[in-house]
Protein backbone atom coordinates (compact mmCIF):
# COMPACT_ATOMS: atom_id res chain seq x y z
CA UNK A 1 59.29 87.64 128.30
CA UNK A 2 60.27 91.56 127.30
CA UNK A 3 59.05 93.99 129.61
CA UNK A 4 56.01 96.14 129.13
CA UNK A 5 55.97 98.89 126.38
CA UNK A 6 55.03 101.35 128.79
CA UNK A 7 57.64 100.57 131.14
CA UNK A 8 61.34 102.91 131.26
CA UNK A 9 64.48 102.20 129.44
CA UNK A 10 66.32 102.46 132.58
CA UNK A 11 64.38 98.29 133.57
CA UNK A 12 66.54 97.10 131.12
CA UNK A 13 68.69 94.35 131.79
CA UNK A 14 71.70 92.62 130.23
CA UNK A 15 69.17 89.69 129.55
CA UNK A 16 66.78 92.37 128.14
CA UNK A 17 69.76 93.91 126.23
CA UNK A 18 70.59 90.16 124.69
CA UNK A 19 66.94 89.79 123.80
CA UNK A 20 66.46 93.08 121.38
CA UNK A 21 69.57 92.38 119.19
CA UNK A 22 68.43 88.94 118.78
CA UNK A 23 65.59 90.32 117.63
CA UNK A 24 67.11 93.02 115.60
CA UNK A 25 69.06 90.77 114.22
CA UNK A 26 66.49 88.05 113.09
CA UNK A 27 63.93 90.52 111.39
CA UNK A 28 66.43 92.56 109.31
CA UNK A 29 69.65 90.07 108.67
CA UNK A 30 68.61 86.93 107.07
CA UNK A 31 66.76 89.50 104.32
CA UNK A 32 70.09 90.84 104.01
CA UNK A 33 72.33 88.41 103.88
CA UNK A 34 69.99 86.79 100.94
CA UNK A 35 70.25 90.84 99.13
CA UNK A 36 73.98 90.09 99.34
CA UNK A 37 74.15 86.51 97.91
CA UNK A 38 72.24 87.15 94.83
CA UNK A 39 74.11 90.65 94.56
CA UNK A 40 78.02 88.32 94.99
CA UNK A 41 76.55 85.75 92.35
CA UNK A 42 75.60 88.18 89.39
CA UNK A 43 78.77 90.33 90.11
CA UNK A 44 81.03 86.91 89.69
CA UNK A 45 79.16 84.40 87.95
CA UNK A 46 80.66 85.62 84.57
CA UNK A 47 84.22 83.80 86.08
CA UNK A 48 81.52 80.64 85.36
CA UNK A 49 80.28 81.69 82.12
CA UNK A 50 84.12 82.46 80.64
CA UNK A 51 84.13 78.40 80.97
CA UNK A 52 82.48 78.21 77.89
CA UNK A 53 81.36 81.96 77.03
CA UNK A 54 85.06 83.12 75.63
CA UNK A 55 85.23 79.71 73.09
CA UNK A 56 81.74 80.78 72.15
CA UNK A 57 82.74 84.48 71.42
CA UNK A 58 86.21 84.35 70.93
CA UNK A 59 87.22 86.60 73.76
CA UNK A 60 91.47 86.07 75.40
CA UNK A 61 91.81 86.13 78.78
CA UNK A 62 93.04 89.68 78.55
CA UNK A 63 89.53 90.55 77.05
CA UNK A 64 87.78 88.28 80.11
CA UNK A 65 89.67 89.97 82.42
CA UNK A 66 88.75 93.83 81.28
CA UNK A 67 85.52 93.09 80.98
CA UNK A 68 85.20 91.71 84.76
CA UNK A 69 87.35 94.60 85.59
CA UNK A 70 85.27 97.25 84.23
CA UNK A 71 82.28 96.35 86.29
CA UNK A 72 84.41 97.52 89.40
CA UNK A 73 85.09 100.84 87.72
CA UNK A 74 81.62 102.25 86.96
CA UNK A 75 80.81 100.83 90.49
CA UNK A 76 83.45 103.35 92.04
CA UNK A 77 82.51 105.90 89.89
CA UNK A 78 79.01 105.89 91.11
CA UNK A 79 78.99 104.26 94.35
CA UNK A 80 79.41 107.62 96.62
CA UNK A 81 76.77 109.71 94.97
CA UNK A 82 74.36 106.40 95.67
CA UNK A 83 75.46 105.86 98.83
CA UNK A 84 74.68 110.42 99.38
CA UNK A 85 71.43 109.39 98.27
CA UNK A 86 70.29 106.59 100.16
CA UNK A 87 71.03 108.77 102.97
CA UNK A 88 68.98 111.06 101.97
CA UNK A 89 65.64 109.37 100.78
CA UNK A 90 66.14 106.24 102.93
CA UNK A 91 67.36 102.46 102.15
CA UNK A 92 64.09 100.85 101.08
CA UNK A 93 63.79 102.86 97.95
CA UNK A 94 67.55 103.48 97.36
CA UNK A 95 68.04 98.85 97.63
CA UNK A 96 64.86 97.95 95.71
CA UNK A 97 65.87 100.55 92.84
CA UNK A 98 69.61 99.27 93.09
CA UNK A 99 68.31 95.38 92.85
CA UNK A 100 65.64 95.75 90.24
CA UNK A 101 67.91 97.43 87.52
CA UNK A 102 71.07 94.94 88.25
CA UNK A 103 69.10 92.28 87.90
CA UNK A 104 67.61 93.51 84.61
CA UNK A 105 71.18 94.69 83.62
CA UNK A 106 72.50 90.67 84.59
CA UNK A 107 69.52 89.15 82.48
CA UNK A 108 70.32 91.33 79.13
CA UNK A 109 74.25 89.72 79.50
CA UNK A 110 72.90 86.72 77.38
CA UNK A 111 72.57 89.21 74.22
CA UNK A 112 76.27 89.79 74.33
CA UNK A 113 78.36 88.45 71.21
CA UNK A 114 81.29 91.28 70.67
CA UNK A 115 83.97 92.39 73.29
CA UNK A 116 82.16 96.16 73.22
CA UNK A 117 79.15 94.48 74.12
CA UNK A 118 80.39 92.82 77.01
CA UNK A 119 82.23 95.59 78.23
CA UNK A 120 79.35 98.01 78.13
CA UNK A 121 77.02 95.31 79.78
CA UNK A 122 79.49 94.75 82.54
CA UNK A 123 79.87 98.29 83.03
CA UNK A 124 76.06 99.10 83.25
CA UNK A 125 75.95 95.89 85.46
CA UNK A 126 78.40 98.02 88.43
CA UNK A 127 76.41 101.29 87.51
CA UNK A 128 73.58 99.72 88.67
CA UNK A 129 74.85 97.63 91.12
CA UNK A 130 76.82 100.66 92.79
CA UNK A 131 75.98 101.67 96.65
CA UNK A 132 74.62 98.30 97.59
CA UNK A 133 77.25 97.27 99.44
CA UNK A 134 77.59 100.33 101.57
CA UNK A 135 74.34 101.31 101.70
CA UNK A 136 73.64 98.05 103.61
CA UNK A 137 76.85 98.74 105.84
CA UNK A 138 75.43 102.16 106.72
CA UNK A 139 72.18 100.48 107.31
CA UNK A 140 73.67 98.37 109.72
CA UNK A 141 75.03 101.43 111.71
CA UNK A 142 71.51 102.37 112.24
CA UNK A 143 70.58 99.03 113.92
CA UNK A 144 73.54 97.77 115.78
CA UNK A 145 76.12 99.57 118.15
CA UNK A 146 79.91 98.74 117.44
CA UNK A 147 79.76 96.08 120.20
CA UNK A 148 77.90 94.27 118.04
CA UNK A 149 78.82 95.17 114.77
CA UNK A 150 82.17 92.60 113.81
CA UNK A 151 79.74 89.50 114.40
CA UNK A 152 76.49 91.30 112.02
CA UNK A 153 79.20 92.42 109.58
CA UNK A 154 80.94 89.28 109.38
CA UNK A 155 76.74 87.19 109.47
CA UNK A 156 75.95 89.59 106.64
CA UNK A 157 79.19 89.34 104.29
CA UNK A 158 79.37 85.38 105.13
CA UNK A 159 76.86 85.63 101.94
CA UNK A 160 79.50 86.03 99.64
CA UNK A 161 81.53 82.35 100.39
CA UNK A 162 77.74 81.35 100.82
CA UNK A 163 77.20 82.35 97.12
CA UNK A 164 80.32 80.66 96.06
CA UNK A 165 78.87 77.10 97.78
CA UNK A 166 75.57 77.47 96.23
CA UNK A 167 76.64 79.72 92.74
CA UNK A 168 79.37 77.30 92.08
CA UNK A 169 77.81 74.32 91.38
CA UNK A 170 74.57 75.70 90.36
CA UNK A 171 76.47 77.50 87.51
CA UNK A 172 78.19 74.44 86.30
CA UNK A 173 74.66 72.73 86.24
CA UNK A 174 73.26 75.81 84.47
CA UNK A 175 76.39 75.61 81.89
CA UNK A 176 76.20 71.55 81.38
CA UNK A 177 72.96 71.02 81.53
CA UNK A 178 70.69 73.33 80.26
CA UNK A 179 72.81 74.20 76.84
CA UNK A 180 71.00 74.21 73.50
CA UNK A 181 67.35 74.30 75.59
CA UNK A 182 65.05 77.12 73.40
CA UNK A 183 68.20 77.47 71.65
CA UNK A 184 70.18 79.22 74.39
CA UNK A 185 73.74 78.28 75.39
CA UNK A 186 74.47 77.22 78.81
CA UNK A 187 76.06 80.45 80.29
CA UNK A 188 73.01 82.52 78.22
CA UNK A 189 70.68 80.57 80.98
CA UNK A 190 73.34 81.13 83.64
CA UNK A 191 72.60 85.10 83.44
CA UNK A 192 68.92 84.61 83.59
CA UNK A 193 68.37 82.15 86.21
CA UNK A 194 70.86 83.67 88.34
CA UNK A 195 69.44 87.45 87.76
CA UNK A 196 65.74 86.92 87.72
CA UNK A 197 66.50 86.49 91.86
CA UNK A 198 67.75 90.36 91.93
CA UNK A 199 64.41 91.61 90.70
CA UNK A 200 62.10 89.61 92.60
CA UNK A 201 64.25 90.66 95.71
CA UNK A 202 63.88 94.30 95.05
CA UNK A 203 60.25 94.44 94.57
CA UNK A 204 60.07 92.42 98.33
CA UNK A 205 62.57 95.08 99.47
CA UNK A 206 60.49 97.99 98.93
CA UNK A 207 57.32 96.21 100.59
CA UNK A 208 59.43 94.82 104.08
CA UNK A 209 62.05 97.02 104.41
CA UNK A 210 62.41 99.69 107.38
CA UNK A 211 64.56 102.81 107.02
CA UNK A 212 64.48 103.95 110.82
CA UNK A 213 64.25 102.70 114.20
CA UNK A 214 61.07 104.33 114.92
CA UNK A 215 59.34 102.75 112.08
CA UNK A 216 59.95 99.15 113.32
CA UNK A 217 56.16 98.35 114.00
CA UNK A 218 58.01 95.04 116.21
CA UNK A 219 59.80 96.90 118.54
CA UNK A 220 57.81 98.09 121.50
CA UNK A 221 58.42 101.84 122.38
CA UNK A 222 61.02 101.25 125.40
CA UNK A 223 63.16 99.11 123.13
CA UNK A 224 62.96 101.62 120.36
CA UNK A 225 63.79 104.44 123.23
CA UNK A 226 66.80 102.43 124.48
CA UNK A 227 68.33 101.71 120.72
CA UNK A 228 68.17 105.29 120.12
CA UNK A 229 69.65 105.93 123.17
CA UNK A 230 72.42 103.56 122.79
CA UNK A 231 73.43 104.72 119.04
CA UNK A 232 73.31 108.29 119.91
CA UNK A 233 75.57 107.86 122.93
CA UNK A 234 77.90 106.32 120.28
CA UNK A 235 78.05 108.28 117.58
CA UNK A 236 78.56 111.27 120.13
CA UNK A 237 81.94 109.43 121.34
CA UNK A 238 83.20 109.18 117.30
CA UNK A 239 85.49 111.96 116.21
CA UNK A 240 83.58 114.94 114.40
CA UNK A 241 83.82 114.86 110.76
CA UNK A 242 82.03 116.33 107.72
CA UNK A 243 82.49 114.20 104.64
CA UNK A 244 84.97 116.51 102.93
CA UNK A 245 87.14 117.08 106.82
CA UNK A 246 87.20 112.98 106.54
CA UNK A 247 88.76 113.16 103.30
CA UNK A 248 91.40 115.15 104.38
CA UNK A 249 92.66 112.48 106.81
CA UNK A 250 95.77 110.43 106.65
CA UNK A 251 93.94 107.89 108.48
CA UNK A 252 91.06 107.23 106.10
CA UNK A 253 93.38 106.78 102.76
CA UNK A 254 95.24 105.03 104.87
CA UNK A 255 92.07 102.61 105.60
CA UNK A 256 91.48 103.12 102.08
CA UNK A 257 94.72 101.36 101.15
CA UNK A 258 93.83 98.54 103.37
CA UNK A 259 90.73 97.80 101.74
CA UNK A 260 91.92 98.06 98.36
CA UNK A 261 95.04 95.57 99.52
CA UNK A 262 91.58 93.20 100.90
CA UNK A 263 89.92 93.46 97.58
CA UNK A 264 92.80 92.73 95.05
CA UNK A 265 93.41 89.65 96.93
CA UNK A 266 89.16 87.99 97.48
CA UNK A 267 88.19 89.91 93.80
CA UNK A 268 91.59 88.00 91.70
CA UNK A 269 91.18 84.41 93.42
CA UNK A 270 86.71 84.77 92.88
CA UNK A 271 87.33 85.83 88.90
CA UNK A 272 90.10 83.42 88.34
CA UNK A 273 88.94 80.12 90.39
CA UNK A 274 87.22 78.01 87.87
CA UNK A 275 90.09 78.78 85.49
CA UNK A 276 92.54 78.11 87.69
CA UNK A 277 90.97 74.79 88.55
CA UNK A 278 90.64 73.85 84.85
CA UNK A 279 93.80 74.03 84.59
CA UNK A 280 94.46 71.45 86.88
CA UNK A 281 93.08 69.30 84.26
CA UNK A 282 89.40 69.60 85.07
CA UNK A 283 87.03 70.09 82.28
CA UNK A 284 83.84 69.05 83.50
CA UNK A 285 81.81 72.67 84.61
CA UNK A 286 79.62 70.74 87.25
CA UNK A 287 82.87 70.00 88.69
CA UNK A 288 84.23 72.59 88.96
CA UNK A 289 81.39 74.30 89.97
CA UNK A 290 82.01 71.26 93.13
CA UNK A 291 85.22 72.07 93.98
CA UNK A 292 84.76 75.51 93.74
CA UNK A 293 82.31 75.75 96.81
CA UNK A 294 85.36 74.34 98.81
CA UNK A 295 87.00 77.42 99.26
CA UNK A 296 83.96 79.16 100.04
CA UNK A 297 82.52 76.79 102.80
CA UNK A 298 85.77 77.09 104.54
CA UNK A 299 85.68 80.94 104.25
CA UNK A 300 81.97 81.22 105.16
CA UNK A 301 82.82 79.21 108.65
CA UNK A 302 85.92 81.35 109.02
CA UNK A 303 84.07 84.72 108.78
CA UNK A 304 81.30 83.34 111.29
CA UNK A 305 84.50 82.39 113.67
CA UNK A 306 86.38 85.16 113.46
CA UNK A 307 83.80 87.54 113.79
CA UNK A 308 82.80 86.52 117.51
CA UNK A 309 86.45 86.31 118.18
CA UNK A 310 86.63 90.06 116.99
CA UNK A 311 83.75 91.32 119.35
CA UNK A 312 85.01 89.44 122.34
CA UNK A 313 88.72 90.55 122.14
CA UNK A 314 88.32 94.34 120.33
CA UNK A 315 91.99 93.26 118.86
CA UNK A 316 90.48 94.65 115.33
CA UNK A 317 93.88 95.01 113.76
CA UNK A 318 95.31 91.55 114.00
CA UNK A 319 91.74 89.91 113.13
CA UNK A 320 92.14 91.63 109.63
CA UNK A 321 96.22 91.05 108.99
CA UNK A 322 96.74 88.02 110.36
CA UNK A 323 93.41 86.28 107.73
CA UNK A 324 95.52 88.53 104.78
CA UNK A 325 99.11 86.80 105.74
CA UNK A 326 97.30 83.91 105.86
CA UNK A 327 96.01 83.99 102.60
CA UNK A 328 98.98 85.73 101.22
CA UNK A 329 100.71 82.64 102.42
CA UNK A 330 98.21 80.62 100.85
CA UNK A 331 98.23 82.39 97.11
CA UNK A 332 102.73 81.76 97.31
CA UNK A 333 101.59 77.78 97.78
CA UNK A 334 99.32 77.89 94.91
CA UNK A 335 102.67 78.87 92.51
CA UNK A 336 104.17 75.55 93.52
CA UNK A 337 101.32 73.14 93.78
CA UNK A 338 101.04 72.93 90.32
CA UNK A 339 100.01 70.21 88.73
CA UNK A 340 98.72 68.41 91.78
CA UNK A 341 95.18 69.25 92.19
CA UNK A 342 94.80 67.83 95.26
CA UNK A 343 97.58 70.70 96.75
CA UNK A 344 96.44 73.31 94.32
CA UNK A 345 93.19 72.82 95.94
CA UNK A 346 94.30 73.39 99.61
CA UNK A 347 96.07 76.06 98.48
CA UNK A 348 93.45 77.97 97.33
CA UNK A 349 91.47 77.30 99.71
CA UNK A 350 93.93 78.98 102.37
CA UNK A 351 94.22 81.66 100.22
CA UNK A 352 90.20 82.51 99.48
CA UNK A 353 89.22 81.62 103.20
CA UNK A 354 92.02 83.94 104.41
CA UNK A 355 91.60 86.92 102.21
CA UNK A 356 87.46 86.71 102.81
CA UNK A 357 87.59 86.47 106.26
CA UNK A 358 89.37 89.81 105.93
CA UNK A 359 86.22 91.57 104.28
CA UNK A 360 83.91 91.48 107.58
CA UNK A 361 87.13 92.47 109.59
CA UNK A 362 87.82 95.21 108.04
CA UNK A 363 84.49 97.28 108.29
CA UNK A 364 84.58 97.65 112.36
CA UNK A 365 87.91 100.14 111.55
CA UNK A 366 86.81 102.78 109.61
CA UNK A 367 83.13 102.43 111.77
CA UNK A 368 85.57 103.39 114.77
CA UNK A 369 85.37 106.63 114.14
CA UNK A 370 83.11 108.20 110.58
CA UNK A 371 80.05 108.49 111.91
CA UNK A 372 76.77 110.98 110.21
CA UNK A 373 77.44 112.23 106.73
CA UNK A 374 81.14 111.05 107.12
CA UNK A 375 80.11 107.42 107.39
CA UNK A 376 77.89 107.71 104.57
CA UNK A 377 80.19 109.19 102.00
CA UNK A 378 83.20 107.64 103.51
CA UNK A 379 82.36 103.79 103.76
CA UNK A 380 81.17 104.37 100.17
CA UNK A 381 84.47 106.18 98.80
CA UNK A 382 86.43 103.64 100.83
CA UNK A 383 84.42 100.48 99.04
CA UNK A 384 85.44 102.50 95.76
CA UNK A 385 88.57 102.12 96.15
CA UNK A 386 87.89 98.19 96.68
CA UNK A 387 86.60 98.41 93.49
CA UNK A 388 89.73 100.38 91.74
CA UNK A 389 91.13 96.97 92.74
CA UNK A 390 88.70 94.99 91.33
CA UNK A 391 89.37 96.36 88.30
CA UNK A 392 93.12 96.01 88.33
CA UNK A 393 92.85 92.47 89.93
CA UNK A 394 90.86 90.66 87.35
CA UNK A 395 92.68 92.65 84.64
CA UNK A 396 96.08 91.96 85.44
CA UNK A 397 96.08 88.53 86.25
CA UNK A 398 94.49 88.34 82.63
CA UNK A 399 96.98 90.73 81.16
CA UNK A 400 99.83 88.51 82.96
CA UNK A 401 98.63 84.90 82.02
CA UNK A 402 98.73 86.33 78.44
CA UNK A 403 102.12 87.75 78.43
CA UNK A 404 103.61 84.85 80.58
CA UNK A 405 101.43 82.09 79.73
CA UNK A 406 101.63 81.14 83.37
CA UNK A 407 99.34 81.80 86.10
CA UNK A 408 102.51 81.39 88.74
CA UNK A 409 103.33 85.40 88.09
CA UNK A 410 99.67 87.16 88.90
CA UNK A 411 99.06 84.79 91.86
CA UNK A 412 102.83 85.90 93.52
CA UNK A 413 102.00 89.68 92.60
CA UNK A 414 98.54 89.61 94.54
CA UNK A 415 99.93 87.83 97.52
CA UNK A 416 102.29 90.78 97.20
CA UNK A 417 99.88 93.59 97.30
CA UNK A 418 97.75 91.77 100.22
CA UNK A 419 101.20 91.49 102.70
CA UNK A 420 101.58 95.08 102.36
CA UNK A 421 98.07 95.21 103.26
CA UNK A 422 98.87 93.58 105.89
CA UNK A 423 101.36 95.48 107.27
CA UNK A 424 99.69 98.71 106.77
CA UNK A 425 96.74 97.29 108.87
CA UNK A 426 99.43 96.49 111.89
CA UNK A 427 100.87 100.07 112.15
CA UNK A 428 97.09 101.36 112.73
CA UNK A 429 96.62 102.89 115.83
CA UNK A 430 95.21 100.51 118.20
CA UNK A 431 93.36 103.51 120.41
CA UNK A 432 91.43 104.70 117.22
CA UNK A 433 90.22 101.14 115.76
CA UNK A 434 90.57 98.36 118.24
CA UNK A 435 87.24 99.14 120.01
């Protein structure tokens, strides 16, 4: 049982310590997590409605591929002057306003029948959409010290694999089965069952949602005392930077590379997985919608794994580019598995679960040392540049496959682009990140 409210900070005990971030951790992460699965799905559900969406509108695969692209771009674009803001007037408002509009934005995709129209839709879609994914990061900062902080990141961004188990075959239900119902096409009902969730979320966002410490009615005053306590102690030991002093460091482009290296690798296999799968010579959508939710239950266990392993050791560097050789390794397989869907599968599979378990890695470095109005405008320039890559990922693997005709070409140049990663991450210093 917790001590008494009225008791001092100094009575707390390891067991007591255990106790609050349980606690912490149960109130604010499973809300989260679910933010973050609806926010994956709308973002890369359109890689389920190309099944059947491009016949239906005519659109190449160099048209697909700009218009998942272009999502990325308006995200950067607008991602550090939301991310400045939530800062400013708190997360609660900035999340619900971010989830409400993306999931009216995801909805209205079912109106598209011209290229312009799906590029402007996609667009608006990352407008909206934009400071989500840092804002919750930063959000995180406010809860949980870096001790604990590779295991919440890595709980929190497990959502994304988790979206691909449940979005995968739920869209290729969605796409088989409810076509021609009130006249819609499948992948028209894909955009509004799966962003009707966003909406609903934000609304329950605004009503449950904390901004500060000292506004969590269920922590008792000692334990909000001792969390303050803890955090400031922290952010007192992180190197002193103003957002603009931060962007004149070699180290954070540097960790800017490195995420963008992260991004090109998860963002090309999530757009181009179904396809890639059809080509193995499945047609049905629910199953591919099946075996896409292999690579992501394999990634989602992976992230959970390596997470724990990162807290316990502090060895932050190899726990993000030894995942990307991995699934560097994983995308070179892929080129040569071909036909065999069987090895095609386990191929990607090595290469999604490697390159995502990077993603929760990765956040503990640049949380090393941006802390204040550096951390706020720097994980959200930093995430931008994930997004750059999101656009040239999905884009250029389209752009490829229609020169080529081949998908062998794309895959080798992203396994490419995530070794460098890879290497960039090694030559880090280990006394400024591995903490």
């Amino acid at each position: 049982m917790w001590y008494d409210a009225s008791a001092s900070e100094e009575m707390i005990t390891p067991l007591d310590e255990f106790h609050l971030f349980k606690l912490i951790r149960w109130r604010i992460l499973p809300f989260l997590l679910l933010c973050y699965f609806v926010a994956y799905l709308d973002r890369v559900n359109v890689s389920f409605a190309k099944l059947q969406m491009a016949a239906d509108l005519h659109f190449s695969d160099a048209t697909y591929g700009f218009g998942a692209g272009i999502f990325f771009i308006a995200y950067a674009i607008f991602e550090v002057p939301s991310n400045l803001l939530l800062a400013r007037v708190g997360t609660r408002v900035s999340l619900a306003r971010i989830m409400i509009a993306w999931g009216l934005v995801s909805v209205s995709m079912l109106f598209v029948s011209t290229p312009t129209e799906f590029y402007v839709a996609r667009f608006l879609l990352g407008v909206a959409e934009a400071g989500f994914f840092p804002g919750v990061l930063l959000y995180l900062t406010y809860w949980f010290p870096a001790a604990h902080r590779g295991r919440i990141t890595a709980m929190f961004m497990s959502a994304a694999p988790i979206s691909g188990i449940v979005g995968g075959p739920l869209s290729g239900f969605l796409l088989e089965k409810m076509k021609g119902i009130h006249g819609l096409t499948g992948w028209q009902w894909l955009f509004i069952v799966e962003g009707v969730p966003a909406i609903l979320l934000g609304i329950i966002c605004y009503l449950v949602l904390v901004d500060k410490v000292e506004q969590a009615r269920w922590l008792s005053v000692s334990q909000k005392s001792y969390l303050q306590r803890v955090l400031r102690e922290e952010q007192s030991e992180k190197s002193t930077y103003s957002f603009g002093s931060a962007l004149r460091t070699a180290r954070f482009w540097q960790l800017g590379f490195i995420w963008f290296c992260i991004a090109v690798g998860t963002l090309g296999i999530a757009f181009w997985l179904p396809t890639l799968i059809m080509e193995s010579g499945i047609k049905n959508g629910v199953a591919i919608g099946w075996l896409s939710a292999i690579p992501s239950a394999c990634a989602a266990i992976g992230m959970v794994i390596a997470g724990r392993s990162g807290d316990a050791t502090r060895r932050r560097r190899l726990h993000v580019a030894v995942p990307m050789l991995i699934g560097a390794a994983g995308l070179v397989s892929a080129t040569i598995a071909a036909p065999s869907l069987p090895l095609v599968m386990i191929s990607l599979t090595v290469a999604a679960t490697g390159t995502m378990i990077a993603l929760p890695m990765y956040w503990p470095l640049p949380s090393a040392f941006l802390g204040g109005t550096a951390a706020a405008g720097g994980f959200a320039l930093l995430n931008s540049l994930g997004n750059v890559a999101g656009f040239v990922s999905p884009f250029a693997i389209g752009w490829i496959k229609n020169v080529t005709h081949s998908s062998n070409l794309a895959l080798l140049a992203v396994a490419g682009v995530v070794t460098i990663g890879a290497f960039v991450t090694i030559r880090l210093p280990a006394n400024e990140v591995d903490r």
